[in-house]
N, C-alpha and C. Protein backbone atom coordinates (compact mmCIF):
# COMPACT_ATOMS: atom_id res chain seq x y z
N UNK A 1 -8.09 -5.24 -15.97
CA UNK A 1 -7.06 -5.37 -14.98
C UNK A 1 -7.30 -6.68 -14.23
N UNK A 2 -6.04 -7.53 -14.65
CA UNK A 2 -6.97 -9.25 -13.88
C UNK A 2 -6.82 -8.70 -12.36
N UNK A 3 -5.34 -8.47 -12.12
CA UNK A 3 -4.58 -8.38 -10.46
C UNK A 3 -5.87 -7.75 -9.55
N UNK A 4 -7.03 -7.04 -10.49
CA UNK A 4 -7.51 -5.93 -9.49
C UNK A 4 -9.10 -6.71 -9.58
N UNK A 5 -8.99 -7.70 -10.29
CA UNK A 5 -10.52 -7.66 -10.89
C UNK A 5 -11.55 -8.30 -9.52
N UNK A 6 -11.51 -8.90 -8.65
CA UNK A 6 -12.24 -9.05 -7.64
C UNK A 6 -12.23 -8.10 -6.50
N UNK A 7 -10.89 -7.18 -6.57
CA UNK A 7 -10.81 -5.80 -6.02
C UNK A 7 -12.06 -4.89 -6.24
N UNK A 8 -12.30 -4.88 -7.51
CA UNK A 8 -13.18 -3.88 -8.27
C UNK A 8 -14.78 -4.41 -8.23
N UNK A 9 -14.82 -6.20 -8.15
CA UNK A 9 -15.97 -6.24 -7.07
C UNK A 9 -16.29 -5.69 -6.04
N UNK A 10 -15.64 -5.82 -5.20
CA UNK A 10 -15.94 -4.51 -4.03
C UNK A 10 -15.94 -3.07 -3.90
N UNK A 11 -15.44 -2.17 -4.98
CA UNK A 11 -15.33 -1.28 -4.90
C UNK A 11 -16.44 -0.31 -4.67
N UNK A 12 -17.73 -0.87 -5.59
CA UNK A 12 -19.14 -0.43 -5.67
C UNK A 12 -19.41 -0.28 -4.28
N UNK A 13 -19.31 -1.01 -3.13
CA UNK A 13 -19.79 -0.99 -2.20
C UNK A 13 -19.06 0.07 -1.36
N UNK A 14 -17.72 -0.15 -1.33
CA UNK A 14 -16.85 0.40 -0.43
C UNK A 14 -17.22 1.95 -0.99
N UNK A 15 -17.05 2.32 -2.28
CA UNK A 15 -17.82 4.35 -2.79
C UNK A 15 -18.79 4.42 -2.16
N UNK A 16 -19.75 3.58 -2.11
CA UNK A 16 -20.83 3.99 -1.63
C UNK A 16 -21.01 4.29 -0.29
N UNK A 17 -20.17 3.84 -0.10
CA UNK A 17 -20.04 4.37 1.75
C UNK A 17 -19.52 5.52 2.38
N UNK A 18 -18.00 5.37 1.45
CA UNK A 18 -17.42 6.42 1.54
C UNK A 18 -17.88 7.83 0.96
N UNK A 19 -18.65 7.53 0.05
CA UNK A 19 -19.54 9.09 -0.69
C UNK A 19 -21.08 9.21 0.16
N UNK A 20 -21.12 8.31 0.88
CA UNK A 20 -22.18 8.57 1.78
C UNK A 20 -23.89 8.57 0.90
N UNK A 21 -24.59 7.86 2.24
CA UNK A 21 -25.55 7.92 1.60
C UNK A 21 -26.87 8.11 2.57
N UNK A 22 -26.98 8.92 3.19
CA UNK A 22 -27.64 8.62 4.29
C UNK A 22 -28.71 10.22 4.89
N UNK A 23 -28.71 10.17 3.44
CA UNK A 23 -29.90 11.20 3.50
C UNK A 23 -31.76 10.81 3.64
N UNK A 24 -32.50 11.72 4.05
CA UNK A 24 -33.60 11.18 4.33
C UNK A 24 -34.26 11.69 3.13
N UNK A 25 -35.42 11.28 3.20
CA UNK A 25 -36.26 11.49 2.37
C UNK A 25 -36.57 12.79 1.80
N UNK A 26 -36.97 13.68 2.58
CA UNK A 26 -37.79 15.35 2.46
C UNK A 26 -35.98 15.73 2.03
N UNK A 27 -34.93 15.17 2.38
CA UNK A 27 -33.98 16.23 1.68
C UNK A 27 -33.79 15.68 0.51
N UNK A 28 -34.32 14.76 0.01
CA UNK A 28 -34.36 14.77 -1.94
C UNK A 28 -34.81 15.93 -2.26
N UNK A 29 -35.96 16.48 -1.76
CA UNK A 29 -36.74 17.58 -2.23
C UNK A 29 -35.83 18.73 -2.34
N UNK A 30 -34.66 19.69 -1.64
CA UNK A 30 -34.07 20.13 -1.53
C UNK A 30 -32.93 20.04 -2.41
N UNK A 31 -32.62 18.85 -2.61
CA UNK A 31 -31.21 18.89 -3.89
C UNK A 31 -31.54 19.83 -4.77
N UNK A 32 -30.44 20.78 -5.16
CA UNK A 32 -30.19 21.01 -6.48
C UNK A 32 -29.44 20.76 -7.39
N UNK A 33 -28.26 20.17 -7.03
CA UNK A 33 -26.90 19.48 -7.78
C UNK A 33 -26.66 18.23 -7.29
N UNK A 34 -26.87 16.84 -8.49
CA UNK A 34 -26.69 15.67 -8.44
C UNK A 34 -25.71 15.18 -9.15
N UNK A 35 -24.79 14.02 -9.14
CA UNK A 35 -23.96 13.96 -10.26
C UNK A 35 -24.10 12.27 -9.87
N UNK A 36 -23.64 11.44 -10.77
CA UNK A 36 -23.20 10.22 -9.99
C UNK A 36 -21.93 9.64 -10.87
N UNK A 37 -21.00 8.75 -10.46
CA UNK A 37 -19.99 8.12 -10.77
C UNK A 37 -19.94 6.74 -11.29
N UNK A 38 -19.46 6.39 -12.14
CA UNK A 38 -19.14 4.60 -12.53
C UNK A 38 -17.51 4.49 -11.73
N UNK A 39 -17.85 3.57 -10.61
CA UNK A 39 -16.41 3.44 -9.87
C UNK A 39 -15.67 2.62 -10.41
N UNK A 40 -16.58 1.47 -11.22
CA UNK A 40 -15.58 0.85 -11.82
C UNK A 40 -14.69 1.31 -12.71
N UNK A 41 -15.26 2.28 -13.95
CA UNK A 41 -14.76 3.20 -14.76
C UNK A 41 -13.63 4.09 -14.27
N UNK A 42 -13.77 4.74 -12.67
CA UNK A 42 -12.29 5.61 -12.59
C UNK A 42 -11.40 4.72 -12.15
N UNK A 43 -12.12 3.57 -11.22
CA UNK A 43 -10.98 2.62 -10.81
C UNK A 43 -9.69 1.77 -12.13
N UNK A 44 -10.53 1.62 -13.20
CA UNK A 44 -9.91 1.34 -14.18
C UNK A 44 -9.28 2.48 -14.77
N UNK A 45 -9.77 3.94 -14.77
CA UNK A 45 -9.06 4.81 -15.83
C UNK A 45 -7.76 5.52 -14.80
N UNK A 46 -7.81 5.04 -13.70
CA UNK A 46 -6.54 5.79 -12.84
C UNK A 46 -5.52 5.07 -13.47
N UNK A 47 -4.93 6.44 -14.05
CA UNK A 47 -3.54 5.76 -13.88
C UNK A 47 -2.67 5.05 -12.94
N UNK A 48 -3.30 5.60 -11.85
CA UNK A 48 -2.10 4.64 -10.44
C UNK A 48 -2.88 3.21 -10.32
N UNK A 49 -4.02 3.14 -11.03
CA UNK A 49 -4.30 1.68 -10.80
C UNK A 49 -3.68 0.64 -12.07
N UNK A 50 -2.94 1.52 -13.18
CA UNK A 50 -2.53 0.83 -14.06
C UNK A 50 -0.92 0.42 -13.59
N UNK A 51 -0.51 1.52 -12.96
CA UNK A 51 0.73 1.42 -12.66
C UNK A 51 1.29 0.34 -11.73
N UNK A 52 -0.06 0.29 -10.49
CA UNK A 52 0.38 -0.64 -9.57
C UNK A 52 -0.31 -2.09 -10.12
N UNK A 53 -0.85 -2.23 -11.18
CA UNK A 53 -1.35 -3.77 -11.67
C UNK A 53 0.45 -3.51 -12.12
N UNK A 54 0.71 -2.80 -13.00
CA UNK A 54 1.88 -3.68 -13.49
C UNK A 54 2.92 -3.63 -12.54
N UNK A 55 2.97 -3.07 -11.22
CA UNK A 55 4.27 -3.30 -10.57
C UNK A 55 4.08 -4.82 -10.18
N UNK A 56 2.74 -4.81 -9.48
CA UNK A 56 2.47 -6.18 -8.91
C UNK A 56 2.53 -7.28 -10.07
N UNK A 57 2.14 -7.36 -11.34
CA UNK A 57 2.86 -8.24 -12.22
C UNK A 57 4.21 -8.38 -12.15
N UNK A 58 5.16 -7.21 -12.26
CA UNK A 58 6.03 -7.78 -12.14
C UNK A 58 6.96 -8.01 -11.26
N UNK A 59 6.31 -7.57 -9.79
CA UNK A 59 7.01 -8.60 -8.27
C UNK A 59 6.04 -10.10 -8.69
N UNK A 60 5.37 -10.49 -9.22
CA UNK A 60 4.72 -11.61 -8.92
C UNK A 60 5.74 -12.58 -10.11
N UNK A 61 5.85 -11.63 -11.53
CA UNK A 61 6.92 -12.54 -12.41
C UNK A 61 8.41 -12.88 -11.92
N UNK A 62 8.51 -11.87 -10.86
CA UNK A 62 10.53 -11.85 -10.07
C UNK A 62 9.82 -13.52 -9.49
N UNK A 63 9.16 -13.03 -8.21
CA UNK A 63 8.83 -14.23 -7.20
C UNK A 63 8.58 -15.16 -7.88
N UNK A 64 7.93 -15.37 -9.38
CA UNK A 64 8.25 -16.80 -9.62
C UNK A 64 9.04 -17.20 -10.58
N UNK A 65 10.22 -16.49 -11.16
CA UNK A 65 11.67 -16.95 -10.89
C UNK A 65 12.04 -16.96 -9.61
N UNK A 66 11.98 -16.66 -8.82
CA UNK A 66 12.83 -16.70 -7.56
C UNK A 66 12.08 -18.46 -7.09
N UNK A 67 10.60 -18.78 -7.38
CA UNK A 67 10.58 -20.39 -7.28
C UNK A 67 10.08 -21.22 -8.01
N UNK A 68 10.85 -21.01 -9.38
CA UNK A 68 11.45 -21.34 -10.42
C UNK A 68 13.02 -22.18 -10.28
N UNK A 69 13.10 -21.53 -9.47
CA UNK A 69 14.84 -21.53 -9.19
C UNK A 69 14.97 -22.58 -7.80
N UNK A 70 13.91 -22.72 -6.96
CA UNK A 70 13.77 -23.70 -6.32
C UNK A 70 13.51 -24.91 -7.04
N UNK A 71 12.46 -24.77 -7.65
CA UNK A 71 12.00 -25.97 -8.18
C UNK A 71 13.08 -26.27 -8.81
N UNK A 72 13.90 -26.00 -9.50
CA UNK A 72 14.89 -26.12 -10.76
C UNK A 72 15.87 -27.07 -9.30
N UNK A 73 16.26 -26.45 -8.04
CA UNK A 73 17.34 -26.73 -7.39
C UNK A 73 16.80 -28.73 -7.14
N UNK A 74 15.11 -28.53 -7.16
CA UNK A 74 14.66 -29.54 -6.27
C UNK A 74 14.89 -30.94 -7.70
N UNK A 75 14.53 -30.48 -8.30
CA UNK A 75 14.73 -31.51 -10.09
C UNK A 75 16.33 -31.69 -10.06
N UNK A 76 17.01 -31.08 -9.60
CA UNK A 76 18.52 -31.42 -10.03
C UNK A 76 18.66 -32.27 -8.71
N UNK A 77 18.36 -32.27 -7.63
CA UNK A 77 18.62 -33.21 -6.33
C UNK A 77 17.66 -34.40 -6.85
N UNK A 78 16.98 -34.31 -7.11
CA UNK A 78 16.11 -35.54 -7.91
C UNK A 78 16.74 -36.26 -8.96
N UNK A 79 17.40 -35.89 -9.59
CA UNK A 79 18.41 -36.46 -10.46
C UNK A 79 19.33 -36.92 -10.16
N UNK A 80 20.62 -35.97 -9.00
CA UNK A 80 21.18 -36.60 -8.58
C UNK A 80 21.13 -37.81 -7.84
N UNK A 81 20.07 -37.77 -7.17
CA UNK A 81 19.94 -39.33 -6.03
C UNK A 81 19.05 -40.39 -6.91
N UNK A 82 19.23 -39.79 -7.81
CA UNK A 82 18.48 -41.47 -8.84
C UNK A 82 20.08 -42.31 -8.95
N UNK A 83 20.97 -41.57 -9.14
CA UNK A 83 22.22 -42.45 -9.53
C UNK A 83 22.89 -42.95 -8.25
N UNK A 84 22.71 -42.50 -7.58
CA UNK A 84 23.31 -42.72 -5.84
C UNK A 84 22.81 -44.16 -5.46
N UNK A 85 24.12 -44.67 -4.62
CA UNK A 85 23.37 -46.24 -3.85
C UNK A 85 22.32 -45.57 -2.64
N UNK A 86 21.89 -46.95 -2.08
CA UNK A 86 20.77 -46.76 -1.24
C UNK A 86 21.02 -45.82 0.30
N UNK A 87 22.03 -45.79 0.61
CA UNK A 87 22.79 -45.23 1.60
C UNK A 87 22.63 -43.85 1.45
N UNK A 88 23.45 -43.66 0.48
CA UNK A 88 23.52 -41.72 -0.36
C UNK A 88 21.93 -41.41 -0.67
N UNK A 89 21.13 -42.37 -1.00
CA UNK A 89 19.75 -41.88 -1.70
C UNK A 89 19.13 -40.95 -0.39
N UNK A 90 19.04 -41.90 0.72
CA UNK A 90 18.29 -40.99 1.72
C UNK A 90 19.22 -40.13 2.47
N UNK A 91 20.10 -40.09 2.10
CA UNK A 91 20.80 -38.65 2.64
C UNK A 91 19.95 -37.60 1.40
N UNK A 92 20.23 -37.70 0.22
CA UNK A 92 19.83 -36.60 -0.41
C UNK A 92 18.90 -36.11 -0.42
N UNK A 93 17.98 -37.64 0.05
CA UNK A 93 16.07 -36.86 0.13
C UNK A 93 16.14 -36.25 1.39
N UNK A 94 17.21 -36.31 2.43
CA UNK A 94 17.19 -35.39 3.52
C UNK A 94 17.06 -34.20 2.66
N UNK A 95 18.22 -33.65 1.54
CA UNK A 95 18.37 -32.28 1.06
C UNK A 95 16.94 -31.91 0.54
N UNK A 96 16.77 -33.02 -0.43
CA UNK A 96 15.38 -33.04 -1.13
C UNK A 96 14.37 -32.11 -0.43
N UNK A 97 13.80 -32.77 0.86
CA UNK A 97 12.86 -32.80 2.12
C UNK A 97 13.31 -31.38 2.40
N UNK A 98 14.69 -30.88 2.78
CA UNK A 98 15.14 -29.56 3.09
C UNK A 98 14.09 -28.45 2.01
N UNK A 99 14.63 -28.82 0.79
CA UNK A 99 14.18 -27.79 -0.44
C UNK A 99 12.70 -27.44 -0.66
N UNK A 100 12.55 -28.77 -0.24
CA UNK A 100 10.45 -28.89 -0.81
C UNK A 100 10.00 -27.54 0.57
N UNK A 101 10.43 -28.00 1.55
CA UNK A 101 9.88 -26.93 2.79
C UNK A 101 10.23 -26.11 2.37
N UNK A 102 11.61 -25.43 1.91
CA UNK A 102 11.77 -24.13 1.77
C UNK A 102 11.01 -23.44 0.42
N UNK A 103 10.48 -24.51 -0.32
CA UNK A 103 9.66 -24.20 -1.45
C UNK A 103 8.28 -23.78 -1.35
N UNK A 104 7.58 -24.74 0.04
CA UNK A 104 6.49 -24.33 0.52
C UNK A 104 6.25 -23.18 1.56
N UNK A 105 7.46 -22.71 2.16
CA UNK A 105 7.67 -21.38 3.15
C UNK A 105 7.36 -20.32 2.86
N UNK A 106 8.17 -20.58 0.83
CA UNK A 106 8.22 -19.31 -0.17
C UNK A 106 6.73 -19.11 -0.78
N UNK A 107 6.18 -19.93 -1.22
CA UNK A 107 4.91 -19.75 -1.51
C UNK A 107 4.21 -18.94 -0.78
N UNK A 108 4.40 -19.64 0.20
CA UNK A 108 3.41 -18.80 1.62
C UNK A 108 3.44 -17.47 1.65
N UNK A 109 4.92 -17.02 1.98
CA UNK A 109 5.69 -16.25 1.78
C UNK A 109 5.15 -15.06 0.14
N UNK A 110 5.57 -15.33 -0.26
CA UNK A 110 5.09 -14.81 -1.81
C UNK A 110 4.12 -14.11 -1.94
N UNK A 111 2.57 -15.44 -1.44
CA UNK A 111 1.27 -15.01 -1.28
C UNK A 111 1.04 -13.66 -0.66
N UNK A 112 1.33 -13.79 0.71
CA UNK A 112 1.52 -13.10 1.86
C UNK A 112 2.20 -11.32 1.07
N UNK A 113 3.06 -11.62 1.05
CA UNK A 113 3.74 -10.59 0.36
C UNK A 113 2.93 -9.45 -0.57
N UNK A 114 2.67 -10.32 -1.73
CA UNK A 114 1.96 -10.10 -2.64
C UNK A 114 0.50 -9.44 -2.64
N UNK A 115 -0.29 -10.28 -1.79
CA UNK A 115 -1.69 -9.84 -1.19
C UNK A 115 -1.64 -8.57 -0.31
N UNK A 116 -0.32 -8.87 0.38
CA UNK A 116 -0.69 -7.24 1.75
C UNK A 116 -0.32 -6.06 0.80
N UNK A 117 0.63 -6.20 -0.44
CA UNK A 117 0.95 -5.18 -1.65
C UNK A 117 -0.39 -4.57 -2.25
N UNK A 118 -1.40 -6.03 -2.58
CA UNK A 118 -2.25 -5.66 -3.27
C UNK A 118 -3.51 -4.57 -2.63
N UNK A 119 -3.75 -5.31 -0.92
CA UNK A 119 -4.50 -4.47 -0.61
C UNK A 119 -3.95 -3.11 0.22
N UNK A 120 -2.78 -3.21 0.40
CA UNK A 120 -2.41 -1.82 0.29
C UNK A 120 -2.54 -0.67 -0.53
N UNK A 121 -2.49 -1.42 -2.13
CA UNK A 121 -2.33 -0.13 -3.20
C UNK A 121 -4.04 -0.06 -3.20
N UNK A 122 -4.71 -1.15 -2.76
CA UNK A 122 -6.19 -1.10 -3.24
C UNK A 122 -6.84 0.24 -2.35
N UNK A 123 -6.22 0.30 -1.22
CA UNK A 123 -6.80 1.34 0.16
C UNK A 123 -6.01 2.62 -0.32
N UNK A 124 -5.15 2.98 -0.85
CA UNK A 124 -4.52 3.90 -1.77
C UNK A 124 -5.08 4.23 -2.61
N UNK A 125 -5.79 3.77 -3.54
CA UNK A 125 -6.16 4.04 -4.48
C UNK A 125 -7.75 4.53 -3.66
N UNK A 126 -8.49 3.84 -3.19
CA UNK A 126 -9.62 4.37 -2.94
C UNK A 126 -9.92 5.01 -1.74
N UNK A 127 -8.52 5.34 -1.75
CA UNK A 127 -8.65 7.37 -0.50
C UNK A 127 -8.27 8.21 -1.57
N UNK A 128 -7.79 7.66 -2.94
CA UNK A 128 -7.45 9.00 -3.83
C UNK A 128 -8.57 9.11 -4.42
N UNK A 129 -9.44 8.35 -4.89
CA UNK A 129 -10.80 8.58 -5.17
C UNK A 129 -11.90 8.93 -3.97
N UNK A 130 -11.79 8.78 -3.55
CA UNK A 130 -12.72 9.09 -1.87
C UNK A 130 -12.25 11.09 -2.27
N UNK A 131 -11.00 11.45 -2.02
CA UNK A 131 -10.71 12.44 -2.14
C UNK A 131 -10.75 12.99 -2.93
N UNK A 132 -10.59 13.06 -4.26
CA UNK A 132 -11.21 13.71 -5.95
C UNK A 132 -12.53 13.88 -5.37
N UNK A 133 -13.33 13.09 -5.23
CA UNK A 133 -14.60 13.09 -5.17
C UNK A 133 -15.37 13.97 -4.35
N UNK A 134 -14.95 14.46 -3.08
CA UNK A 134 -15.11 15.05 -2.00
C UNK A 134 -14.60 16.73 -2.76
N UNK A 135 -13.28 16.77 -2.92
CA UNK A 135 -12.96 17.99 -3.33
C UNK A 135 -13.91 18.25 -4.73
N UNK A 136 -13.76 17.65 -5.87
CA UNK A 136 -14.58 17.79 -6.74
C UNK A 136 -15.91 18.10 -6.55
N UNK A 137 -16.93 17.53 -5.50
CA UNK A 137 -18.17 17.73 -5.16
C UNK A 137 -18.15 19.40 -4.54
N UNK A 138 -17.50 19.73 -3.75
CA UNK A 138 -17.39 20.77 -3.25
C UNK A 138 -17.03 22.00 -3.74
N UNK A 139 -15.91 21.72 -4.69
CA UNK A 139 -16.25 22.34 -5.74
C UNK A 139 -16.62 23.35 -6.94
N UNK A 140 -17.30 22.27 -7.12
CA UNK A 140 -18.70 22.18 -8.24
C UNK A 140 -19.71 22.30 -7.70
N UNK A 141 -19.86 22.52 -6.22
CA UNK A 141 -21.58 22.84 -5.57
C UNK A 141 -22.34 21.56 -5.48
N UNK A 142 -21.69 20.20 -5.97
CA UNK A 142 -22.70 19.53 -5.77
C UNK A 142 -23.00 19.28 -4.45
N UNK A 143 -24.69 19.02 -4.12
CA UNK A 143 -25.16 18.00 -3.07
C UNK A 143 -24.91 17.39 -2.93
N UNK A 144 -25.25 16.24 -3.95
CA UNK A 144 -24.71 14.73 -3.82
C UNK A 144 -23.78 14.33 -4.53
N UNK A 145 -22.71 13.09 -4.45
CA UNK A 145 -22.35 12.45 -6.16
C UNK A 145 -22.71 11.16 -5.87
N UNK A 146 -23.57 10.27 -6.28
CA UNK A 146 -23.77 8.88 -5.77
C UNK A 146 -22.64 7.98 -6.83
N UNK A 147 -23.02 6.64 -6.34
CA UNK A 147 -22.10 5.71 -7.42
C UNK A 147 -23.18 5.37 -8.19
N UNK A 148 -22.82 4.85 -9.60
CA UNK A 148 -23.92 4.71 -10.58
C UNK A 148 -24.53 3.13 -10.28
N UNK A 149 -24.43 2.37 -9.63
CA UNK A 149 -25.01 0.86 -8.97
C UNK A 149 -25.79 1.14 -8.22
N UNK A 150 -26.27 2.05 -7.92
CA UNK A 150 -27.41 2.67 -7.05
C UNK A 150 -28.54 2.75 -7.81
N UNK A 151 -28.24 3.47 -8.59
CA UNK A 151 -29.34 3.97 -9.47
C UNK A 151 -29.80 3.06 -10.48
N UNK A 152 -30.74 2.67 -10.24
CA UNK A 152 -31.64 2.16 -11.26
C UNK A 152 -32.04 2.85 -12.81
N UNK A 153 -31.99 4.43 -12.78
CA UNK A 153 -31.68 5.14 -13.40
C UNK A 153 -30.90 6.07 -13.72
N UNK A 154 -30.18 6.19 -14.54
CA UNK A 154 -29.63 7.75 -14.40
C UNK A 154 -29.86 8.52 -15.74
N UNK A 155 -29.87 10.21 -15.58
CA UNK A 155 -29.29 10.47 -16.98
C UNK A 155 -28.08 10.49 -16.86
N UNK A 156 -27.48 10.36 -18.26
CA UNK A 156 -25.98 10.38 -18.65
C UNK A 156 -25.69 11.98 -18.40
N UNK A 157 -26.42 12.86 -18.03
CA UNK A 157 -25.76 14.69 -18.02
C UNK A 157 -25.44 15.03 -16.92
N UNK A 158 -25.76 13.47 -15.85
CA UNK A 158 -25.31 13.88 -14.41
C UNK A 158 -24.06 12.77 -14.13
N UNK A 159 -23.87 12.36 -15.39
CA UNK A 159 -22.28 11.36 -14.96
C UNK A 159 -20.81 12.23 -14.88
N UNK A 160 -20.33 12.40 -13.55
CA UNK A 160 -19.20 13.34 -13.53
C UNK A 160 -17.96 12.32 -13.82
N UNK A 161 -18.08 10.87 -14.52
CA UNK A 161 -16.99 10.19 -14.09
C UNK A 161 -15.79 10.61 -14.74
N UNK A 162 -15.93 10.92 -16.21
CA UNK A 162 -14.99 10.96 -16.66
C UNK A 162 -14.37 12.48 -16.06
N UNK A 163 -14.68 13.63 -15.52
CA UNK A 163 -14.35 14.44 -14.65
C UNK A 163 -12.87 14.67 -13.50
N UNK A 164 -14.12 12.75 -12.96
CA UNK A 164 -13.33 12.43 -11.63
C UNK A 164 -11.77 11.77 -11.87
N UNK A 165 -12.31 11.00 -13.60
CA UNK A 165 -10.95 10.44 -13.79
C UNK A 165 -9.99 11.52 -14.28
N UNK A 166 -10.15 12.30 -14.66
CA UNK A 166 -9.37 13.15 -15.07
C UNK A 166 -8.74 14.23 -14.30
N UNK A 167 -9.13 14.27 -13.15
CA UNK A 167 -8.48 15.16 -11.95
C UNK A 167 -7.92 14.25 -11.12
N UNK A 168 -7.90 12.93 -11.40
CA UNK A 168 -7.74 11.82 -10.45
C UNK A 168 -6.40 11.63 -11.28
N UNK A 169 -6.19 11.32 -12.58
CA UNK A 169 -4.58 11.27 -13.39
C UNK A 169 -3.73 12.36 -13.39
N UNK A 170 -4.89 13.77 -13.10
CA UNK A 170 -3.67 15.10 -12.88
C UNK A 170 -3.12 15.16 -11.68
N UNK A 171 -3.55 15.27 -10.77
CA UNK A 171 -3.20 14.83 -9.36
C UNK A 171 -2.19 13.63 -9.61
N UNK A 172 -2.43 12.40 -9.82
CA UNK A 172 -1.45 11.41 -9.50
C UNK A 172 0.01 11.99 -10.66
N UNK A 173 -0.12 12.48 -12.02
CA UNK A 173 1.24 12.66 -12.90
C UNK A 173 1.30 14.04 -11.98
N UNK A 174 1.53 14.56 -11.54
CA UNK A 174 1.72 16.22 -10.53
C UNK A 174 2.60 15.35 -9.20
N UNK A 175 2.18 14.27 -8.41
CA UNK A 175 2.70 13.86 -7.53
C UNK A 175 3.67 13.24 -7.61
N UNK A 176 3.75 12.55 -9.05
CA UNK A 176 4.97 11.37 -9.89
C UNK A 176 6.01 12.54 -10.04
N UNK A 177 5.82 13.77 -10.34
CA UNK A 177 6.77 14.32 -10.77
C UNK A 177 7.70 14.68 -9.80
């Protein structure tokens, strides 16, 4: 997922917070149910994270036709005032000068747009995992579920991820419907 891929740098950190970690020592001794998660793995296997990479592809492919269509306006005023006497020329680079700003407004604009989309669906997405995870832990009895970037080790018989992804796509196609 490119749209998400420095998203999903952070994600490791942000589970880990949110799944908590802030147990002491003497209550290791006490666990009886451990599980841990690859966040990158559900973050990628949610379906709502596939859905909203491709919405945001394609508001990002509209927005650039939409300045596409500037640029296109700004090349045809560029053309026109090549043939113009010297008089008409700087009237048009007035228009010119008009277009380029409104070209650089939209950018801005676009960015702006685009980014508050992205980290919106990103804080969406990781309260629906925050929440699988919580209900799932509870449960299933577990103590803990850590994220798997923690662990230096794990066994693979305590990975609940594919679990999490899978109550994490029933939940989201149940809510689509």
């Amino acid at each position: 997922m490119k749209g998400f891929s420095m998203i999903r740098i952070g994600i490791t950190g942000l589970l880990v917070s949110i799944i908590g970690f802030s147990f002491a020592v003497p209550a290791w001794a006490k666990l009886e149910k451990v599980g841990y998660i690859d966040a990158a793995k559900i973050f990628d296997g949610y379906q709502k994270t596939k859905d909203s990479e491709a919405r945001l592809q394609a508001a990002g492919k509209k927005k650039e036709e939409e300045r596409d269509a500037i640029v296109h306006e700004i090349r045809r005023l560029k053309d026109e005032q090549a043939l113009l006497s010297e008089d008409a020329k700087e009237k048009k680079q007035e228009a010119i000068d008009v277009k380029i700003k409104e070209l650089q407004e939209f950018d801005g604009g676009a960015r702006k747009e685009l980014g508050e989309q992205k980290n919106q669906t990103f804080k969406e997405i990781v309260k629906d995992i925050d929440s699988v995870v919580q209900r799932y832990g509870e449960r299933k009895g577990f103590d803990m579920i850590l994220n798997d970037q923690v662990l230096p080790y794990r066994n693979p018989r305590f990975d609940v991820t594919n679990d999490i992804v899978d109550e994490l796509n029933r939940d989201y196609k149940a809510k689509k419907k």
